[in-house]
N, C-alpha and C. Protein backbone atom coordinates (compact mmCIF):
# COMPACT_ATOMS: atom_id res chain seq x y z
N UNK A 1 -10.36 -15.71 20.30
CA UNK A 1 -10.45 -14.34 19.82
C UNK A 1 -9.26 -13.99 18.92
N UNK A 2 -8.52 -14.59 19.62
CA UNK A 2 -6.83 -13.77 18.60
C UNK A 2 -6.99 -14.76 17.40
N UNK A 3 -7.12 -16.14 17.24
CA UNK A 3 -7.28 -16.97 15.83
C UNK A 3 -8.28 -16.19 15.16
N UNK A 4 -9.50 -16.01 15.05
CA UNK A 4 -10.31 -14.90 14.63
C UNK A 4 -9.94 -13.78 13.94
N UNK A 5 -8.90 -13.15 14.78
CA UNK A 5 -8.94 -11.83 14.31
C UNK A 5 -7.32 -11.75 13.52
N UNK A 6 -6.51 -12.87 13.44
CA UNK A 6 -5.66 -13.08 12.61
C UNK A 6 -6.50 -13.61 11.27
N UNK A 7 -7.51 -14.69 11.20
CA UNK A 7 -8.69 -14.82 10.00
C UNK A 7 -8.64 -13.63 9.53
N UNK A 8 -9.03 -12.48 10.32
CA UNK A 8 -9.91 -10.90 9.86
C UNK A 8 -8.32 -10.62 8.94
N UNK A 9 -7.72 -10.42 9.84
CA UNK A 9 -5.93 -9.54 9.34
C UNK A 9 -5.55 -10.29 7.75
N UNK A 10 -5.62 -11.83 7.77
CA UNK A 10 -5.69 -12.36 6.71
C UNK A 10 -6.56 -11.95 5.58
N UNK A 11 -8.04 -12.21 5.74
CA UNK A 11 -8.66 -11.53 4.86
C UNK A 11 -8.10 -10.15 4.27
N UNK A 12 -8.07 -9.43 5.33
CA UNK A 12 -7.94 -7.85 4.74
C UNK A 12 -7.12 -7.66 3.74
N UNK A 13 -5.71 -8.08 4.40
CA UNK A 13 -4.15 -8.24 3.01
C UNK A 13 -4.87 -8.63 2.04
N UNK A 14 -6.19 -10.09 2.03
CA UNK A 14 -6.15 -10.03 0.59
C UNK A 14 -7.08 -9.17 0.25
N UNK A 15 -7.82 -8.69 0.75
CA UNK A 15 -9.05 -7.64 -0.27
C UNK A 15 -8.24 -6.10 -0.09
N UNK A 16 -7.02 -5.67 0.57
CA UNK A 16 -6.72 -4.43 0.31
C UNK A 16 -6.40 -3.97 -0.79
N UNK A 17 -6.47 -4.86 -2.15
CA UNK A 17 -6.09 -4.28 -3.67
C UNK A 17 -6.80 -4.89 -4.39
N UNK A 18 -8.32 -5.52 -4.05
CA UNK A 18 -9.11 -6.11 -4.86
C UNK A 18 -10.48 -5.21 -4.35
N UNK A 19 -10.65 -4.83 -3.56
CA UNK A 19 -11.97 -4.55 -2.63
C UNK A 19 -11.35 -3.84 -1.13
N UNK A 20 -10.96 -2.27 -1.62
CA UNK A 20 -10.46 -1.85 -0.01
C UNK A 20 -11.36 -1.88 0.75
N UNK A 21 -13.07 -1.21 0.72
CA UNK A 21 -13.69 -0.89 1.81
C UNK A 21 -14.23 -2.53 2.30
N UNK A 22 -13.58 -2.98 1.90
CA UNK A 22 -14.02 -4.70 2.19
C UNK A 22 -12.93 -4.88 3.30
N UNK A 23 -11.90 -4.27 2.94
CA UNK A 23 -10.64 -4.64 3.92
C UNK A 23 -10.55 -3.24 4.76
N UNK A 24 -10.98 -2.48 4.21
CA UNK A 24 -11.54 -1.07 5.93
C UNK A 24 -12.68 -1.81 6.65
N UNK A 25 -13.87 -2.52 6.12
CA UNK A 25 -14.76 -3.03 6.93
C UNK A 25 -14.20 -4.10 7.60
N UNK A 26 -13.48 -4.98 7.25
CA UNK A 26 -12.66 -5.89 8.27
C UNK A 26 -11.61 -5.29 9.14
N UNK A 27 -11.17 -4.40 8.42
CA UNK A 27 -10.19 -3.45 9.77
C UNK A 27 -11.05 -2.92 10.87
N UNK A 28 -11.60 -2.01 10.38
CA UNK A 28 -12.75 -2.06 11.58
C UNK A 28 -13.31 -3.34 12.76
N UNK A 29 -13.56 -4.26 12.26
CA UNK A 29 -13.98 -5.94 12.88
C UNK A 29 -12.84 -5.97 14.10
N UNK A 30 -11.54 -6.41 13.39
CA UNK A 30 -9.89 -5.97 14.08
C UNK A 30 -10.48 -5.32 15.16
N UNK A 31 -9.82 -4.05 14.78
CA UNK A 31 -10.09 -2.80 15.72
C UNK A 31 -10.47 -2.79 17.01
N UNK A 32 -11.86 -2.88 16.82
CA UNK A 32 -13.04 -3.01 17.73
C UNK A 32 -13.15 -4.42 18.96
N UNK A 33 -12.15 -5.40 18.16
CA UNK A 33 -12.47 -6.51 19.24
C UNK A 33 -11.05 -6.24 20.01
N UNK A 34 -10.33 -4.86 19.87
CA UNK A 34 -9.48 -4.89 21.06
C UNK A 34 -8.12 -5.89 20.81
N UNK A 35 -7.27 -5.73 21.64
CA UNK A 35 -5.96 -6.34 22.14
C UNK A 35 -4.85 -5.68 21.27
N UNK A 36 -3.84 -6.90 20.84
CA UNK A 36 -2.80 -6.38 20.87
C UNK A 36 -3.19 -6.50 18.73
N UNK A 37 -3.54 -7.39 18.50
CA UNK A 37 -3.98 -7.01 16.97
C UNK A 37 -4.82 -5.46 16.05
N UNK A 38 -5.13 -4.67 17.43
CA UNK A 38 -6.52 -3.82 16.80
C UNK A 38 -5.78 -2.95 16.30
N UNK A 39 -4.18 -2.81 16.31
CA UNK A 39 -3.39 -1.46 15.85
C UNK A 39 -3.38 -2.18 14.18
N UNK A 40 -3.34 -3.15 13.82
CA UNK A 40 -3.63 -3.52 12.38
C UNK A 40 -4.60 -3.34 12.11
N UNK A 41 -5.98 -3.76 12.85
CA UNK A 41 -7.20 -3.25 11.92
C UNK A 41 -7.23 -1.67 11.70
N UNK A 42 -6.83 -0.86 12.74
CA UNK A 42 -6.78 0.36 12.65
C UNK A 42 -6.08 1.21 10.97
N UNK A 43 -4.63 0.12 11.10
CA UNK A 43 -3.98 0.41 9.63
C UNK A 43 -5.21 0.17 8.31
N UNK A 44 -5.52 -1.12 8.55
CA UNK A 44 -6.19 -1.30 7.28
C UNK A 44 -7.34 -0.23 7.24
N UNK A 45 -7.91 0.07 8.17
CA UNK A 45 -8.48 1.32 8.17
C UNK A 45 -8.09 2.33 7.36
N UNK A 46 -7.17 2.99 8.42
CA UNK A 46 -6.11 3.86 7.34
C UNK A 46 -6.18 3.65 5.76
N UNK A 47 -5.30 3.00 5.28
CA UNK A 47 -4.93 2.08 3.96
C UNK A 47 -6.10 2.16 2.81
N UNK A 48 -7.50 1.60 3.49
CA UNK A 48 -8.09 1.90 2.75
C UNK A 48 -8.42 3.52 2.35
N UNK A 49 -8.98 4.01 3.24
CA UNK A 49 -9.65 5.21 3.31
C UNK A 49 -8.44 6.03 2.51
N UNK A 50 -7.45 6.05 2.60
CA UNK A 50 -6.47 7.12 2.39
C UNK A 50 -6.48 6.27 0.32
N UNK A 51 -6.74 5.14 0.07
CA UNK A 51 -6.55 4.47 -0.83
C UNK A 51 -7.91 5.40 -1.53
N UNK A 52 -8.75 4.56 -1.38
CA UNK A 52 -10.62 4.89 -1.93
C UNK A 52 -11.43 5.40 -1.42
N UNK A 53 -11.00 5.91 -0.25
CA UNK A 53 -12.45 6.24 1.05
C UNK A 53 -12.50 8.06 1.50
N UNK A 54 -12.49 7.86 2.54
CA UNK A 54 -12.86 9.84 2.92
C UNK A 54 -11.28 10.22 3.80
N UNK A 55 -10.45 10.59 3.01
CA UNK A 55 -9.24 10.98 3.53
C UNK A 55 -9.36 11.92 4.63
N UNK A 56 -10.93 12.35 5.31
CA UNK A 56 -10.21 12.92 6.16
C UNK A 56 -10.63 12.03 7.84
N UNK A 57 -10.59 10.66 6.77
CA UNK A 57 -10.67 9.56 8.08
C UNK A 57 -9.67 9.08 8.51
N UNK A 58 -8.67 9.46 7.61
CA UNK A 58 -7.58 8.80 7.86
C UNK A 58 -6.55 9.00 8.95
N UNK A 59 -6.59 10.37 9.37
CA UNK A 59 -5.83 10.91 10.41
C UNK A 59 -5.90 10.39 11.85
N UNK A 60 -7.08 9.98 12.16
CA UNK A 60 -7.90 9.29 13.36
C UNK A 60 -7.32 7.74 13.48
N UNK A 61 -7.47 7.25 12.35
CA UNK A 61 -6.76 5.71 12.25
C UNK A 61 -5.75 5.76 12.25
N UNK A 62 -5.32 6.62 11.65
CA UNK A 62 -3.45 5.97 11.59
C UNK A 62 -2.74 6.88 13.27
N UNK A 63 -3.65 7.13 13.73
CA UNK A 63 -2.93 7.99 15.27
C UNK A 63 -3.59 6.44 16.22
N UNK A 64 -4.59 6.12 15.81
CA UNK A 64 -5.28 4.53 16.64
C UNK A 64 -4.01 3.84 16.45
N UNK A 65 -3.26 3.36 14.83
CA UNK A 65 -2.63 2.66 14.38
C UNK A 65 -1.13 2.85 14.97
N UNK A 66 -0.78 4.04 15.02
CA UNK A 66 0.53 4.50 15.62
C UNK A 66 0.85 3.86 17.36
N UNK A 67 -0.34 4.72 18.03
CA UNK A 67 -0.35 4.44 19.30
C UNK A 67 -0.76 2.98 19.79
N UNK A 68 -1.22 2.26 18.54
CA UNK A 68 -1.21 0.72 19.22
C UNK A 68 0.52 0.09 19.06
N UNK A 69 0.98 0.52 17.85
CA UNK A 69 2.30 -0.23 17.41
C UNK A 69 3.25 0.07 18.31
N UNK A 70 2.98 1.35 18.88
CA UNK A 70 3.99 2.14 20.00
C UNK A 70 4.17 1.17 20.83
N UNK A 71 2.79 1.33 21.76
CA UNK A 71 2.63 0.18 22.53
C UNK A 71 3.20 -1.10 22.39
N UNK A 72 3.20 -1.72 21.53
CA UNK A 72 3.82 -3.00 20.86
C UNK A 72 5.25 -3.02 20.41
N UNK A 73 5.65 -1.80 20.72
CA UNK A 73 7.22 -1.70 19.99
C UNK A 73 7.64 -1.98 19.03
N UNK A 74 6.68 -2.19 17.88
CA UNK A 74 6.03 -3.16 16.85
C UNK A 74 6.81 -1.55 15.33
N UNK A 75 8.37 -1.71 15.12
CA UNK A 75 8.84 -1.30 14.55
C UNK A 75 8.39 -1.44 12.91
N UNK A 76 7.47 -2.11 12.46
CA UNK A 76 7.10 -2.69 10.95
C UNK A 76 6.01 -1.86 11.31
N UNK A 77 4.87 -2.02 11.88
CA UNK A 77 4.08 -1.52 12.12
C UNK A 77 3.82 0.15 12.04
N UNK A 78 4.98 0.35 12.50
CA UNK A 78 5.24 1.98 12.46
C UNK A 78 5.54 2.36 11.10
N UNK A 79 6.25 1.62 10.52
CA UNK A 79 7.14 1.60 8.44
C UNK A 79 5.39 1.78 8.07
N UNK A 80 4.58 0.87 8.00
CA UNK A 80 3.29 0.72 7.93
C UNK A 80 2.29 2.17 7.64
N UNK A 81 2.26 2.78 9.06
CA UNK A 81 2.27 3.98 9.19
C UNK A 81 2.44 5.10 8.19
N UNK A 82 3.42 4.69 8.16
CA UNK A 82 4.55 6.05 7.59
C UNK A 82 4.19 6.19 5.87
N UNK A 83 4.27 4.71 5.74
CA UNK A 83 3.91 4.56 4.42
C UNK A 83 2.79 5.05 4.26
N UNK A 84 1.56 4.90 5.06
CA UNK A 84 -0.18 5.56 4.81
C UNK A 84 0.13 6.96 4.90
N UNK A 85 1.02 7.26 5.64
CA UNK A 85 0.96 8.67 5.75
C UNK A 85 1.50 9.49 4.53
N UNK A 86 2.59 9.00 3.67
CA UNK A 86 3.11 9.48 2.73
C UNK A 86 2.01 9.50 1.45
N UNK A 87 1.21 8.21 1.19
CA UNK A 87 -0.03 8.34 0.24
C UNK A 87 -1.01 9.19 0.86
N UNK A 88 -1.40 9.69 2.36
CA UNK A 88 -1.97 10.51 2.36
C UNK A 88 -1.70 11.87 1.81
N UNK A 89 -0.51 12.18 1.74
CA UNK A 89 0.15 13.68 1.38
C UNK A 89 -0.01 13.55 0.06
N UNK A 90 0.53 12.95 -0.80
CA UNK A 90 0.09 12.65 -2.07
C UNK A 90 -1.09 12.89 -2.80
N UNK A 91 -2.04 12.11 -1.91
CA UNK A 91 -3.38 12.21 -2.04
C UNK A 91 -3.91 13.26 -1.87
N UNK A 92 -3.22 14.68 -1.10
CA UNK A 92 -3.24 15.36 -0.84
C UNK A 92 -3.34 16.53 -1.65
N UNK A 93 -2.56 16.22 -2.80
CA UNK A 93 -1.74 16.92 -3.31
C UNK A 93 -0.48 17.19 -3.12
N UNK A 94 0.43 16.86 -2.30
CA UNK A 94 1.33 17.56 -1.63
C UNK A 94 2.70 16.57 -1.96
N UNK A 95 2.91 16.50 -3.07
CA UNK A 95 3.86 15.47 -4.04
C UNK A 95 5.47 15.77 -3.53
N UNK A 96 5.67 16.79 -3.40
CA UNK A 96 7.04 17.44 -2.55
C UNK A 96 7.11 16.64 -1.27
N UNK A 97 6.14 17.07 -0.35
CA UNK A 97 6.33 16.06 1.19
C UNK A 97 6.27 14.75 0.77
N UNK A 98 5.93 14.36 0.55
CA UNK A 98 4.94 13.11 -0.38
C UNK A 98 6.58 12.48 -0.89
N UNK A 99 7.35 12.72 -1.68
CA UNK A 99 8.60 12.44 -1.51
C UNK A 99 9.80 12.95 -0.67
N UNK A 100 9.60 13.65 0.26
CA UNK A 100 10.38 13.72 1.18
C UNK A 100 10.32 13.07 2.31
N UNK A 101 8.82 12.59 2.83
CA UNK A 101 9.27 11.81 3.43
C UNK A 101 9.31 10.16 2.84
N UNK A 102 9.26 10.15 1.88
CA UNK A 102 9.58 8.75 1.38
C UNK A 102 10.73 8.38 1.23
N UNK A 103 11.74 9.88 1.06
CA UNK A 103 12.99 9.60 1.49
C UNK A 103 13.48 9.37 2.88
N UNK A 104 13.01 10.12 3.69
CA UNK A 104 12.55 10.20 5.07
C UNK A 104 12.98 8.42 5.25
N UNK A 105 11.88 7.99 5.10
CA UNK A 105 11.37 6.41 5.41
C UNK A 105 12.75 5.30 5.00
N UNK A 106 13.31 5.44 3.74
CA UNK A 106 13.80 5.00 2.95
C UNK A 106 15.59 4.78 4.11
N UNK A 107 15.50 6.34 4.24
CA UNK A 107 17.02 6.91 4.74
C UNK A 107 17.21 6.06 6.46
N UNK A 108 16.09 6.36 7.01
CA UNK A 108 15.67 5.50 8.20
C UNK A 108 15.97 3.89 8.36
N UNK A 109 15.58 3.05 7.44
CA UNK A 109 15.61 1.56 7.74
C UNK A 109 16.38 0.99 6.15
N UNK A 110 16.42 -0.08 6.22
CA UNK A 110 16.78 -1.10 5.06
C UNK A 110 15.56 -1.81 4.59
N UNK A 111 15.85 -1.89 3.27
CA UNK A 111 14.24 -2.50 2.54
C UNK A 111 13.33 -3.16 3.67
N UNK A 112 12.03 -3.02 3.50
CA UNK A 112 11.55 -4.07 4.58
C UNK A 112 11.26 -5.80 3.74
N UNK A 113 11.42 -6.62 4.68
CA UNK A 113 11.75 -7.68 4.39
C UNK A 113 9.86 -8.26 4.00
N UNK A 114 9.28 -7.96 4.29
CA UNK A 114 7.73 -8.24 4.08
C UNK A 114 7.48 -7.65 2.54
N UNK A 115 6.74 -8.66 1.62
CA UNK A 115 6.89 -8.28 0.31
C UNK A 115 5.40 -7.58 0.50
N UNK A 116 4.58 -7.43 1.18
CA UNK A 116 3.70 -6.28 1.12
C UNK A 116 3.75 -5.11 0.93
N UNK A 117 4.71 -5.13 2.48
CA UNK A 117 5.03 -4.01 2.48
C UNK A 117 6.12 -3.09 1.91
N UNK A 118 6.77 -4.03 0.65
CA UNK A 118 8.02 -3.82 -0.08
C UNK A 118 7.09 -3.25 -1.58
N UNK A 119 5.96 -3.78 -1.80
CA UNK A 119 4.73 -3.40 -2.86
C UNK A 119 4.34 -1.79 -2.81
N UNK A 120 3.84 -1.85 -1.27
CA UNK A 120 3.16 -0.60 -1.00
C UNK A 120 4.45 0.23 -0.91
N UNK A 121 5.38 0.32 -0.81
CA UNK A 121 6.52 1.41 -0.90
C UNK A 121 6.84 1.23 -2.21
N UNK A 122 7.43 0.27 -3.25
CA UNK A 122 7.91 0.79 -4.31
C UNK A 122 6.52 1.20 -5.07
N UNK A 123 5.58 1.21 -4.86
CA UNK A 123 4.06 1.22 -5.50
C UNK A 123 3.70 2.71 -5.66
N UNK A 124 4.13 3.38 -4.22
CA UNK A 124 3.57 4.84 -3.90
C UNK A 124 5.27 5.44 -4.20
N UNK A 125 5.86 5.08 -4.29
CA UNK A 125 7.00 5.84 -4.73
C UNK A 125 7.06 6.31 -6.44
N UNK A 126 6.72 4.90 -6.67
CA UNK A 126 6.49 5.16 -8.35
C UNK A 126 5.32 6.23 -8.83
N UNK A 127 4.48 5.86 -7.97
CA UNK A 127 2.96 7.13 -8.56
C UNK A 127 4.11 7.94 -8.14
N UNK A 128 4.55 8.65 -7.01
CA UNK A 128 5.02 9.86 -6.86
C UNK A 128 5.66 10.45 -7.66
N UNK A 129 6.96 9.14 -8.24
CA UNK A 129 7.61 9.78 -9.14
C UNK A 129 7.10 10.28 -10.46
N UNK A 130 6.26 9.57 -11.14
CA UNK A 130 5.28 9.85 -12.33
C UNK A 130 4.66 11.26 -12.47
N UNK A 131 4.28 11.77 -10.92
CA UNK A 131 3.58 12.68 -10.58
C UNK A 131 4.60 13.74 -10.52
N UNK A 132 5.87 13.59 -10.60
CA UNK A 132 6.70 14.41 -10.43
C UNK A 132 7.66 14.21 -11.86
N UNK A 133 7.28 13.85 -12.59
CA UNK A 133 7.98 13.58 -13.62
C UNK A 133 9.25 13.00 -14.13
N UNK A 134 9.60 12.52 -12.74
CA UNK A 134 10.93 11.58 -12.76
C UNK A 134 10.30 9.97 -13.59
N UNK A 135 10.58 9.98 -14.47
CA UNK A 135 10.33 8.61 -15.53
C UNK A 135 11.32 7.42 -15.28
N UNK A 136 12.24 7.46 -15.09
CA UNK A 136 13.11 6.81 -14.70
C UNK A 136 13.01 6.17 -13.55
N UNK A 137 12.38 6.96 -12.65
CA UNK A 137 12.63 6.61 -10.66
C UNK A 137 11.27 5.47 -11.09
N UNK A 138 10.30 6.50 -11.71
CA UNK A 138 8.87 5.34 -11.65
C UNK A 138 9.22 4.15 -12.16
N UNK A 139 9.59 4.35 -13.37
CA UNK A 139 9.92 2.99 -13.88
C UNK A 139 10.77 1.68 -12.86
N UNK A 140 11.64 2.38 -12.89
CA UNK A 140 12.33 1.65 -11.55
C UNK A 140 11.33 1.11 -10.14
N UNK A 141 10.41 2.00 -9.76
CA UNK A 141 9.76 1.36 -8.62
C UNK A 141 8.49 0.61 -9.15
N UNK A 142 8.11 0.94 -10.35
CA UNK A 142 6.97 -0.01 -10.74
C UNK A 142 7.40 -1.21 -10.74
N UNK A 143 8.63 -1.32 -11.57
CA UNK A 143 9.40 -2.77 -11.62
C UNK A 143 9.76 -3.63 -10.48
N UNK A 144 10.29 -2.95 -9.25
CA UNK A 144 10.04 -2.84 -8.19
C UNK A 144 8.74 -3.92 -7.23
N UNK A 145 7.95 -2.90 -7.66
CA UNK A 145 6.78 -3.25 -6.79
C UNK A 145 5.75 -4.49 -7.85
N UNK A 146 6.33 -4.23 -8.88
CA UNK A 146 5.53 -5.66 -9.70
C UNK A 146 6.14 -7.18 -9.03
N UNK A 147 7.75 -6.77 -9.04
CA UNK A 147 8.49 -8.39 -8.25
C UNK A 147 7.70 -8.18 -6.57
N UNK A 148 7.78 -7.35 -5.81
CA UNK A 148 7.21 -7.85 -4.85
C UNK A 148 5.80 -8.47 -4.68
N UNK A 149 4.93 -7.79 -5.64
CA UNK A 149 3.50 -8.17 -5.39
C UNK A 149 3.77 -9.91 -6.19
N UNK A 150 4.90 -9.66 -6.74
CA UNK A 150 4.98 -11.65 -7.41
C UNK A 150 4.76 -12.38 -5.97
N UNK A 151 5.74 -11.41 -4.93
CA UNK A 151 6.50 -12.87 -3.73
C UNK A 151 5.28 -12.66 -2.74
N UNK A 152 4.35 -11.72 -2.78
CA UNK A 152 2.84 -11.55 -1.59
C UNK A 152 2.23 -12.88 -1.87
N UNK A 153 1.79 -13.60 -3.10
CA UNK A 153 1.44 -14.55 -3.28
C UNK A 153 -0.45 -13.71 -3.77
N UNK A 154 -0.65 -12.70 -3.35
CA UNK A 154 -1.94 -12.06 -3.25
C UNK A 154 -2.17 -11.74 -4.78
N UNK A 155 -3.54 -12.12 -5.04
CA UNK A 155 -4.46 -11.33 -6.58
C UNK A 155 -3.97 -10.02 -6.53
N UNK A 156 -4.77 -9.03 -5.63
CA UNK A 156 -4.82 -8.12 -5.57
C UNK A 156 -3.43 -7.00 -5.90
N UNK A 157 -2.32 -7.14 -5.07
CA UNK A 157 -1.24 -6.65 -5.46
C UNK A 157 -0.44 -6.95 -6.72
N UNK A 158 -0.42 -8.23 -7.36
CA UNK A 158 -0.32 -8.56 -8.43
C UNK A 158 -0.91 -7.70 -9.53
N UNK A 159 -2.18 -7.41 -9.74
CA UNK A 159 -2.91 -7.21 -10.96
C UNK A 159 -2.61 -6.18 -10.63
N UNK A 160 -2.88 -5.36 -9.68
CA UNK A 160 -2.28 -3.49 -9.20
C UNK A 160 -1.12 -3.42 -10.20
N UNK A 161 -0.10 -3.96 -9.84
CA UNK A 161 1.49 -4.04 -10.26
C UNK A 161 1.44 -3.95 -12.02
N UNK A 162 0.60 -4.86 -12.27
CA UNK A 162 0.93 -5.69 -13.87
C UNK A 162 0.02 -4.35 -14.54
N UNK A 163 -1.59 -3.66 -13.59
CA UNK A 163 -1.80 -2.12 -14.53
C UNK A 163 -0.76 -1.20 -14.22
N UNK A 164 -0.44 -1.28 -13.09
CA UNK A 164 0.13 0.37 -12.99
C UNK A 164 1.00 -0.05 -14.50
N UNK A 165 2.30 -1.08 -14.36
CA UNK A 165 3.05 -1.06 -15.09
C UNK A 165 2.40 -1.02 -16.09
N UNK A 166 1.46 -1.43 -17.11
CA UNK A 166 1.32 -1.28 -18.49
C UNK A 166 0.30 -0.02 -19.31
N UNK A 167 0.24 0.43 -17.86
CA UNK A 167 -0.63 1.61 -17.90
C UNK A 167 0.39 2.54 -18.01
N UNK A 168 1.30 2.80 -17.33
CA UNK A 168 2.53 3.85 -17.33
C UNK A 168 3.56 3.80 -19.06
N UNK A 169 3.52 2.23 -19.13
CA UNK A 169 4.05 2.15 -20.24
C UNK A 169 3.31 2.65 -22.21
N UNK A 170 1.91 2.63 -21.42
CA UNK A 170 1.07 3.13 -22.43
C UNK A 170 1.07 4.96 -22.29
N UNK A 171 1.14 5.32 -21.60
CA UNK A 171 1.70 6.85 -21.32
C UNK A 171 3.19 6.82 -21.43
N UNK A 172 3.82 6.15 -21.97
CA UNK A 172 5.08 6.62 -22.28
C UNK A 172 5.45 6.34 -24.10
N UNK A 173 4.37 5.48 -24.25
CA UNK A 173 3.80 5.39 -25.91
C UNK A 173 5.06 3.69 -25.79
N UNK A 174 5.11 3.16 -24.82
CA UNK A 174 6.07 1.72 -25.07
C UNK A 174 4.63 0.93 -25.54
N UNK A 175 3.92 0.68 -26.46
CA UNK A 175 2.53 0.06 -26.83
C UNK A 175 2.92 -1.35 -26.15
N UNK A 176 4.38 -1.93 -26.95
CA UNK A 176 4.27 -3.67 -26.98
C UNK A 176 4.19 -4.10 -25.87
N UNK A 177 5.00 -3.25 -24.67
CA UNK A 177 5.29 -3.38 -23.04
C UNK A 177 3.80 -3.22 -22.26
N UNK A 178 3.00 -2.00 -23.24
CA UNK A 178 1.54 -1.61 -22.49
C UNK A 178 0.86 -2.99 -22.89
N UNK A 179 1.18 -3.25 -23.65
CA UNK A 179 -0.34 -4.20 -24.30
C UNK A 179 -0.05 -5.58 -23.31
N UNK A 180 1.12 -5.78 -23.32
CA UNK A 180 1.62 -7.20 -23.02
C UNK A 180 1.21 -7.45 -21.46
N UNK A 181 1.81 -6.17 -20.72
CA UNK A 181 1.47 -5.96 -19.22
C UNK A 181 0.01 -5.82 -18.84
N UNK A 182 -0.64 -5.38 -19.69
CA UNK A 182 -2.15 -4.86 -19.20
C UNK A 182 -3.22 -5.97 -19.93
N UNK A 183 -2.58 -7.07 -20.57
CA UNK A 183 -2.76 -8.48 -20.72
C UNK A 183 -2.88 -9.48 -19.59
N UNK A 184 -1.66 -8.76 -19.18
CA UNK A 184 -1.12 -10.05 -17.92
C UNK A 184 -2.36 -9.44 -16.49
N UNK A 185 -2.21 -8.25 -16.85
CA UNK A 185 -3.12 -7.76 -15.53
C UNK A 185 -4.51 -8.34 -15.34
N UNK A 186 -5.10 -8.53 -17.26
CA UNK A 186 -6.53 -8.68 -17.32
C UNK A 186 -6.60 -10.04 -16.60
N UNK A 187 -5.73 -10.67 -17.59
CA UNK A 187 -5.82 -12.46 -17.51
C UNK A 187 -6.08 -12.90 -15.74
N UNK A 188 -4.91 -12.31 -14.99
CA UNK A 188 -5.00 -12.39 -13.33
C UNK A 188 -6.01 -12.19 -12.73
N UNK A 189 -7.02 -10.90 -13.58
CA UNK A 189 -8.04 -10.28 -12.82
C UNK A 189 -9.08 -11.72 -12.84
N UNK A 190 -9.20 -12.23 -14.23
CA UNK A 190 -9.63 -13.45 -14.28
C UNK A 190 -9.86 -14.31 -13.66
């Protein structure tokens, strides 16, 4: 059962930035078969839904997701969390909380050492900042979160990384940086 449902956990990382409800439908799989893994399917739950899905599913999973990691004492797990919760506010609208607690998160621990989860923080920090008009901070976390999605080894976070960046850079009128980046993104998608 647990080889299985580390298969499932595997899959998901990779379809969470190629195909989320592919990796909410395997979170779900997780979930449901119980133990000490189901507080991850629960996240990818989260993750997606709060990503592409019905945000107001998300509240239900990430309290599944919380109270399994609790249980587990499972301190990454909780960063995890925190992080869904901050793109939920966002998603929200709510760009103020949305960076406060990302400072919140930030002020709390030291980088996390998992380049996923080093993606999904400089990733949602950068939309935030964009969204808030700090050009500088985004830039900085796109750059950021493009080297981590290098060290995931994953499609999915990669090609995320290589549009956001040449997409941001085409809204900032940098063409040679847009064209070059949103090259590299296509070619990967490839």
């Amino acid at each position: 059962m647990a080889e299985l449902q580390d298969s499932l956990i595997i899959a998901a990382w990779e379809q969470c930035y190629l195909d989320p409800l592919a990796a909410r439908d395997l979170g779900h799989q997780i979930a449901q078969a119980g133990g000490a893994r189901a507080a991850m399917g629960w996240l990818h739950v989260a993750l997606a839904e709060v990503r592409v899905g019905d945000v107001s599913q998300v509240a239900a999973a990430l309290d599944s997701a919380r109270q399994g990691f609790a249980l587990q004492q499972d301190a990454h797990g909780q960063a995890w969390c925190d992080e869904v919760q901050a793109i939920a506010l966002r998603r929200g609208g709510d760009y103020p909380s949305c960076a406060l607690l990302q400072t919140e998160i930030d002020r709390r621990a030291a980088p996390p050492a998992d380049p996923m989860l080093r993606f999904v923080a400089h990733n949602s920090r950068a939309i935030t900042a964009k969204l808030m008009g700090e050009t500088d901070s985004a830039l900085r976390h796109f750059y950021a979160a493009s080297d981590a999605a290098q060290q995931t080894g994953l499609a999915g976070p990669r090609i995320t990384a290589l549009s956001n960046l040449g997409g941001y850079h085409q809204d900032l009128y940098n063409l040679d940086d847009a064209r070059r980046l949103s090259e590299q993104a296509f070619a990967a998608a490839r």
